[in-house]
Protein backbone atom coordinates (compact mmCIF):
# COMPACT_ATOMS: atom_id res chain seq x y z
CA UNK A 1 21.22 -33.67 13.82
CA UNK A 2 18.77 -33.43 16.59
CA UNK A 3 19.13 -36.23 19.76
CA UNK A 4 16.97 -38.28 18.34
CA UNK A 5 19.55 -38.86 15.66
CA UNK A 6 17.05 -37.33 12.67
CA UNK A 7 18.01 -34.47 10.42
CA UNK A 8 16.29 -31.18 9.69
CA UNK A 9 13.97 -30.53 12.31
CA UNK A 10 13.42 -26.89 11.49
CA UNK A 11 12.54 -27.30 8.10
CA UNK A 12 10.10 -30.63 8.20
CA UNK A 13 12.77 -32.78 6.22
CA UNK A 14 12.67 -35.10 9.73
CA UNK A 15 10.57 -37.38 8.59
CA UNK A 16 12.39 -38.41 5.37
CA UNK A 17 15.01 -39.44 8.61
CA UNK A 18 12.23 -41.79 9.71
CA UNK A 19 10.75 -45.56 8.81
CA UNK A 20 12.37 -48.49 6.91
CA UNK A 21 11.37 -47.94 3.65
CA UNK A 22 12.47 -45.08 1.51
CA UNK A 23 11.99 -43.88 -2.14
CA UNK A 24 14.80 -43.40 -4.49
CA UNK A 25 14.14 -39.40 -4.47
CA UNK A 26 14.34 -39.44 -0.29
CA UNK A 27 17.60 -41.64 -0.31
CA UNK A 28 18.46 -39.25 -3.07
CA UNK A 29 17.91 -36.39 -0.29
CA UNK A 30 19.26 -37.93 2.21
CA UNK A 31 22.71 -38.53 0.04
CA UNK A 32 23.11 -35.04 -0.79
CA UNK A 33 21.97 -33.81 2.99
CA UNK A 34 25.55 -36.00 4.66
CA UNK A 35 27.28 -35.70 1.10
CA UNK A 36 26.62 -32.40 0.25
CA UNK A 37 26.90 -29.04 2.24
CA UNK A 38 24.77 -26.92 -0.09
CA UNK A 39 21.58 -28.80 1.28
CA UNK A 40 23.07 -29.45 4.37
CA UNK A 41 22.81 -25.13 4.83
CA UNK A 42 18.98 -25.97 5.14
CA UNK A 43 18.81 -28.88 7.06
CA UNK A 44 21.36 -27.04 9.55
CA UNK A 45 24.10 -29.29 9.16
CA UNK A 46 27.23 -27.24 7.97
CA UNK A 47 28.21 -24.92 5.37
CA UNK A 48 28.29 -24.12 2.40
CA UNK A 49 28.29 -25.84 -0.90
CA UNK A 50 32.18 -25.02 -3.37
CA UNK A 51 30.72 -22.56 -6.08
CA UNK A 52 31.31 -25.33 -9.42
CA UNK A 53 28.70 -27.56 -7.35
CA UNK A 54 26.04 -25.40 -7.39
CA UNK A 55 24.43 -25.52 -10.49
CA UNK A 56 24.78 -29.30 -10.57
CA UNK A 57 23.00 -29.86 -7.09
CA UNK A 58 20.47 -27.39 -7.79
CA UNK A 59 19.59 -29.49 -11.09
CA UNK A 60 19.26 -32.44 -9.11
CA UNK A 61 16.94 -30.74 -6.79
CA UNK A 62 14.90 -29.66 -9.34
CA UNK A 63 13.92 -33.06 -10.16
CA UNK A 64 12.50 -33.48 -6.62
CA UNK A 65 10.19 -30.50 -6.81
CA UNK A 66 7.90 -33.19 -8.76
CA UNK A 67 8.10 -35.84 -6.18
CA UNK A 68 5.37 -37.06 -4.65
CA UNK A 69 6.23 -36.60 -1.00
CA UNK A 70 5.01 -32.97 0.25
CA UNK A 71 8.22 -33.70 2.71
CA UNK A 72 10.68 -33.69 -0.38
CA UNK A 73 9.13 -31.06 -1.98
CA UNK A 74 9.67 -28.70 1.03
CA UNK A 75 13.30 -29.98 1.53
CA UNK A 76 14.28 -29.55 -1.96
CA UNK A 77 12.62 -26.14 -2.45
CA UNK A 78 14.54 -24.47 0.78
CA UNK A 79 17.86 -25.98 -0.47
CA UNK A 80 17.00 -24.13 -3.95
CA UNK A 81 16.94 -20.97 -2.39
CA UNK A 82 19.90 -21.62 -0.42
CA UNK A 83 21.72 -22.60 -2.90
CA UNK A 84 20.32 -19.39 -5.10
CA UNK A 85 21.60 -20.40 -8.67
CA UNK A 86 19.41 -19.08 -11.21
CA UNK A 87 19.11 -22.19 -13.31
CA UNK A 88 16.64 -22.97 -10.49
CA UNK A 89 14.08 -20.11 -11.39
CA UNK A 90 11.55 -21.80 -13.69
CA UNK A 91 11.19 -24.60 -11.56
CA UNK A 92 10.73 -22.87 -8.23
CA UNK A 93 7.98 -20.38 -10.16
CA UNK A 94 5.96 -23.34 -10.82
CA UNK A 95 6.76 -24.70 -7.33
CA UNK A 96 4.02 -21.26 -6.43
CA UNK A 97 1.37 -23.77 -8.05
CA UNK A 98 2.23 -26.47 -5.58
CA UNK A 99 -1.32 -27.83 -3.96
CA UNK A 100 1.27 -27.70 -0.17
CA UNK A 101 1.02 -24.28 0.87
CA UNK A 102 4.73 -24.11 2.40
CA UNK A 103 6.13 -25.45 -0.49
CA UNK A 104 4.51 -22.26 -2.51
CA UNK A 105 5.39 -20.02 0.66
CA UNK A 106 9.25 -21.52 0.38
CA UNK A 107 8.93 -21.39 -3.52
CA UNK A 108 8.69 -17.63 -3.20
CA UNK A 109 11.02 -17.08 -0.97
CA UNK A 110 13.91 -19.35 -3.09
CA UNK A 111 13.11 -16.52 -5.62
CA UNK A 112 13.89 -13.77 -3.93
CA UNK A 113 17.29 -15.67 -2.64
CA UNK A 114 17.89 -15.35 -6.17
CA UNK A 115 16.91 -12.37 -6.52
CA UNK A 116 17.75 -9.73 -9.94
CA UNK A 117 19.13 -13.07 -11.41
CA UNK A 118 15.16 -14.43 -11.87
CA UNK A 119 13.33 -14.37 -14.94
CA UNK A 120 10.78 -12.22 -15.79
CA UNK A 121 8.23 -15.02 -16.30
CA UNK A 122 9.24 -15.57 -12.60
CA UNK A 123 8.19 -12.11 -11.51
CA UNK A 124 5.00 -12.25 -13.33
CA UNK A 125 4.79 -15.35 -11.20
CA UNK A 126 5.39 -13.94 -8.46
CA UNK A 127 3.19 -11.35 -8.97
CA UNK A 128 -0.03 -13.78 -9.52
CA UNK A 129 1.22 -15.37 -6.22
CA UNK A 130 -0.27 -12.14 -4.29
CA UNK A 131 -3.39 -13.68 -5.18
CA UNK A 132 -2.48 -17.30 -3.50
CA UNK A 133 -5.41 -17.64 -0.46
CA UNK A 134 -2.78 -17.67 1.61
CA UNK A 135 -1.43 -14.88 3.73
CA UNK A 136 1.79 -16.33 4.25
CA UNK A 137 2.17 -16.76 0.62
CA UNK A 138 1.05 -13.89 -0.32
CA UNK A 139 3.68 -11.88 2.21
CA UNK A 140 6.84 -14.40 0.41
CA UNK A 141 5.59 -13.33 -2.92
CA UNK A 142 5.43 -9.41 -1.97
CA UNK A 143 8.99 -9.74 -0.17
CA UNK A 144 10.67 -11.59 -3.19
CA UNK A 145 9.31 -9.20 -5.88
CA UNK A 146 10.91 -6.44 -3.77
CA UNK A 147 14.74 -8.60 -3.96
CA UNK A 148 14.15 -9.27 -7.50
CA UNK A 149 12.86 -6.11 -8.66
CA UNK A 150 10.90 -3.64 -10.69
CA UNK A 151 10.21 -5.78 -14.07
CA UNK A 152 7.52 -4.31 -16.47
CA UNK A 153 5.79 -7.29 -17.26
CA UNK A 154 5.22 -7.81 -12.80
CA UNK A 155 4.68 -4.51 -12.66
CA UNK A 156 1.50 -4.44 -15.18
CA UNK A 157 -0.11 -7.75 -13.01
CA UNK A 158 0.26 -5.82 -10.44
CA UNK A 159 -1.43 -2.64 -11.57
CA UNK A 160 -4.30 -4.50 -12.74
CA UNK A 161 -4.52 -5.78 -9.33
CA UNK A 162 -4.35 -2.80 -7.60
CA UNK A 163 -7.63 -2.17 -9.49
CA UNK A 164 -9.48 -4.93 -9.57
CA UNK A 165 -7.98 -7.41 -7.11
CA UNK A 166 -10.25 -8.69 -4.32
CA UNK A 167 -9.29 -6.82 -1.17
CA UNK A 168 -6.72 -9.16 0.40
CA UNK A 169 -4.57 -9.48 -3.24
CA UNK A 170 -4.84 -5.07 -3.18
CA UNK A 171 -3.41 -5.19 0.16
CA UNK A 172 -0.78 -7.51 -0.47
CA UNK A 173 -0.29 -5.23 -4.06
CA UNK A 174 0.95 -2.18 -2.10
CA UNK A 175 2.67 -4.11 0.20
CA UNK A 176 4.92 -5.29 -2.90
CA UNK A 177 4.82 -1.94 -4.42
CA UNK A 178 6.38 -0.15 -1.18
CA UNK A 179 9.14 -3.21 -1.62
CA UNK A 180 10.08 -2.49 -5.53
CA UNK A 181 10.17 1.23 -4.71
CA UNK A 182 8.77 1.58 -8.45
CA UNK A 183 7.92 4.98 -9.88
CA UNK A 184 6.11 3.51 -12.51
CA UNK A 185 3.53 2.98 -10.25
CA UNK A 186 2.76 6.26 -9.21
CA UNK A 187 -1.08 6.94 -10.70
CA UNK A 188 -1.65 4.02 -9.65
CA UNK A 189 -0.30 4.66 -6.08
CA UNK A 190 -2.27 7.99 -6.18
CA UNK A 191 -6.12 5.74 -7.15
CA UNK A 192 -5.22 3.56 -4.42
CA UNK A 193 -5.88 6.36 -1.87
CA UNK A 194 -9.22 6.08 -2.42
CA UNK A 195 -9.56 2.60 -1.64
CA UNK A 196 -12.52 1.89 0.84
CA UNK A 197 -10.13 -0.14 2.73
CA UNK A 198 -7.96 1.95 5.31
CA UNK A 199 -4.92 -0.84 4.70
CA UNK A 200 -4.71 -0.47 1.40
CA UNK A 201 -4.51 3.16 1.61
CA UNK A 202 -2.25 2.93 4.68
CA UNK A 203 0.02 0.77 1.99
CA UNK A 204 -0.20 3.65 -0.62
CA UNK A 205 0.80 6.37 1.08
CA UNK A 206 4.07 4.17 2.21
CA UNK A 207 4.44 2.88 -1.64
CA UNK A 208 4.68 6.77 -2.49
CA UNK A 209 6.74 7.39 0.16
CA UNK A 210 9.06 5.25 -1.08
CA UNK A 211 9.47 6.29 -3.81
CA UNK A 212 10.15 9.95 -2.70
CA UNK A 213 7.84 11.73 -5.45
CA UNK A 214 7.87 15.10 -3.83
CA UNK A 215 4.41 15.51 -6.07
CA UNK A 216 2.84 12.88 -3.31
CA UNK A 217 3.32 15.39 -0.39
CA UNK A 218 -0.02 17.07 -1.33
CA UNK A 219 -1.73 13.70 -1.20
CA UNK A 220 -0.19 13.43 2.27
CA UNK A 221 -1.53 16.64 3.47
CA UNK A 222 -5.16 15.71 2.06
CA UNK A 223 -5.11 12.29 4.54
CA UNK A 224 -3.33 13.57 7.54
CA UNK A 225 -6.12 16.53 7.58
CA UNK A 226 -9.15 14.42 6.10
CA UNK A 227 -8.66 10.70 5.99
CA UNK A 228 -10.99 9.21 8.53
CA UNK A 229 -8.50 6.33 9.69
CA UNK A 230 -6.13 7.09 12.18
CA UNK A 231 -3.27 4.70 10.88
CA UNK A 232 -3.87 6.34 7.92
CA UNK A 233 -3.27 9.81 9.20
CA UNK A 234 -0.44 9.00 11.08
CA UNK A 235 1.32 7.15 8.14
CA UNK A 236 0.78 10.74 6.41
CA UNK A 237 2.07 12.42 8.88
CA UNK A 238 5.50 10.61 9.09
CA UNK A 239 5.75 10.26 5.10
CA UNK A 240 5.45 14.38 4.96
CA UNK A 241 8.48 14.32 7.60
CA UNK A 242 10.37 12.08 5.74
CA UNK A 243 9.79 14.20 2.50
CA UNK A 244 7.97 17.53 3.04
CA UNK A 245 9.72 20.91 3.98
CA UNK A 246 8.42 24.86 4.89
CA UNK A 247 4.89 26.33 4.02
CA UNK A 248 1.96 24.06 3.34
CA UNK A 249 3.70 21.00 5.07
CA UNK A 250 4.98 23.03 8.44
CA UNK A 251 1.20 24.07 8.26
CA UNK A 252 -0.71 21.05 8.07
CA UNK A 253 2.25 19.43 10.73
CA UNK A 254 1.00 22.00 13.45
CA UNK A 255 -2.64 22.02 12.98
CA UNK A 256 -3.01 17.35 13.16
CA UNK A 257 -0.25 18.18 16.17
CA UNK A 258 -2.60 20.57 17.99
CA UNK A 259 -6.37 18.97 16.87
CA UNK A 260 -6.34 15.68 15.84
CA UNK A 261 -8.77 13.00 18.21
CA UNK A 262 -6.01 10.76 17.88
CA UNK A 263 -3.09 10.58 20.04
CA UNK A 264 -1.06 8.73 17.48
CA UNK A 265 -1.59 10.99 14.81
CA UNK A 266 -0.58 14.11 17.44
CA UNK A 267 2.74 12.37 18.08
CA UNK A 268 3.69 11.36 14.49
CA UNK A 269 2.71 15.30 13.40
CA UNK A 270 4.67 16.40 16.08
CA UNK A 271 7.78 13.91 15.08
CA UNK A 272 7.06 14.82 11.26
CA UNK A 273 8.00 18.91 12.09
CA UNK A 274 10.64 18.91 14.55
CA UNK A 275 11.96 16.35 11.62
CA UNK A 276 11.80 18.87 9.27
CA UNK A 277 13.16 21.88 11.17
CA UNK A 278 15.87 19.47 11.78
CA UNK A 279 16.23 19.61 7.75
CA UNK A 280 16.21 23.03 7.22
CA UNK A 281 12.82 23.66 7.23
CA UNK A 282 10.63 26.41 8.73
C-alpha cells in the first residue's frame, strides 16, 4: 500500500484502488489482491501464493484478460506471470494481440516466467510478437523465447524473418536468436552477415557466437578485417577471443590491434589475443 492508502503503484493496478463505483471483475481483483498472496507478489503486497492455489487463481485471472478495463488487463497479466502456471499459456499468447501495448509487453514477459513449460503455439506466438511496432514488445518477446526455448515451429517464423522481415523485426530476430543459443540457425546466422544493416550483423556475429560453432571463426576474421562498421568489428574481435585459438586467428588479432581507425576495435583485438594466449594459444 502506498500513503495514499491505494494498492499497486508500480504496476498501474492504482486506479482500480480509486472512485466509488467498481465492476464485478475489479472487486474481483481487488479480492484476490488482500485475499490472495499470489497477486499480491505483483501488486507488492506480500508473498507468495501455497502451490495447490495456483492453478485455481491463475484460472480466475484468465477470465480478466478479456475485461474491458486496460487497468485489469495489465494487473491480471503480471499476476499470470508471477504466478507462472502453465495452464495460463494460451491465454497470455493471445494477451500479445491486446490493442494496450503493456499488456502485450507484460503478456510476453508472463511467458517467459513460464518458461520450457509454454506451448509451442505460444512460441510461434512469441515469435510473430518480434514483429509488434513496438520496441518494448518486441525486446519481451526476444527475452521470453530465449527462457522458453529452441522450438522448431518458433524457430522456422523466425528464419523467415531473418529473411524477409522489415529491418526492425530482423534486428529484434537475432536478438532472439543470440537468446535460444540455437544451432539450427546457423545458415541462417551466416546470410545475416550480409545484412545492409550494421545491427543486424552486429546481432549475427553474437547469435554465432553463442552458439560456439568453431566453423563461424572464419566469418569473424572476414568482419574484424573487412566489415566497414566499427561495432561490427569489434563484436568480431571479442567473439574470435571467446572461440578462436593459434594461426589464422592470432594473425588477424595482431594486424585489427596494430591498424584498425578505430580505437574500439584496437582494444577488443588486443583483449581477444592476450585472451587466447591465456587459453593456450600462440
Amino acid at each position: 500500500m502506498t500513503e495514499e492508502g491505494r494498492c499497486g503503484v508500480a504496476v498501474d493496478a492504482h486506479v482500480l484502488c480509486r472512485g466509488s463505483v467498481l465492476s464485478n471483475a475489479r472487486r474481483f481483483v481487488l479480492a484476490l489482491c488482500f485475499a490472495l498472496p499470489a497477486l499480491c507478489v505483483s501488486l507488492g503486497c506480500q508473498a507468495e501464493t501455497p502451490a495447490g492455489d495456483s492453478r485455481k487463481v491463475a484460472l480466475h485471472l484468465v477470465t480478466l484478460l478479456d475485461d474491458p478495463s486496460v487497468d485489469v488487463r495489465r494487473t491480471a497479466v503480471l499476476s499470470l506471470g508471477k504466478i507462472g502456471h502453465a495452464d495460463a499459456a494460451p491465454a497470455l499468447a493471445r494477451a500479445l494481440a491486446d490493442p494496450d501495448s503493456l499488456v502485450r509487453e507484460y503478456g510476453a514477459w508472463a511467458l517467459g516466467q513460464i518458461g520450457e513449460d509454454v506451448t509451442d503455439e505460444a512460441a510461434v506466438r512469441l515469435a510473430d510478437a518480434l514483429d509488434d511496432p513496438r520496441r518494448a514488445v518486441r525486446q519481451a518477446a526476444a527475452r521470453a523465447l530465449g527462457r522458453v526455448g529452441s522450438r522448431q515451429p518458433a524457430l522456422a517464423v523466425l528464419k523467415k524473418g531473418l529473411a524477409a522481415g522489415e529491418l526492425d523485426r530482423r534486428r529484434a530476430v537475432v536478438g532472439a536468436l543470440m537468446q535460444l543459443d540455437a544451432p539450427g540457425a546457423y545458415q541462417n546466422l551466416v546470410t545475416a552477415l550480409a545484412d545492409p544493416d550494421p545491427a543486424v550483423r552486429q546481432g549475427a556475429l553474437a547469435a554465432l557466437g553463442e552458439v560456439a560453432d568453431r566453423r563461424a571463426l572464419g566469418e569473424f576474421r572476414r568482419h574484424l578485417l573487412h566489415d566497414a562498421d566499427a561495432g561490427v568489428r569489434a563484436e568480431a574481435a571479442y567473439r574470435i577471443g571467446k572461440l578462436g585459438g593459434a594461426g589464422d586467428d592470432v594473425a588477424v588479432l595482431e594486424q585489427a590491434a596494430a591498424t584498425d581507425a578505430a580505437p574500439a576495435v584496437r582494444v577488443w583485438a588486443a583483449w581477444a589475443r592476450a585472451a587466447i594466449a591465456g587459453a593456450g594459444g600462440e
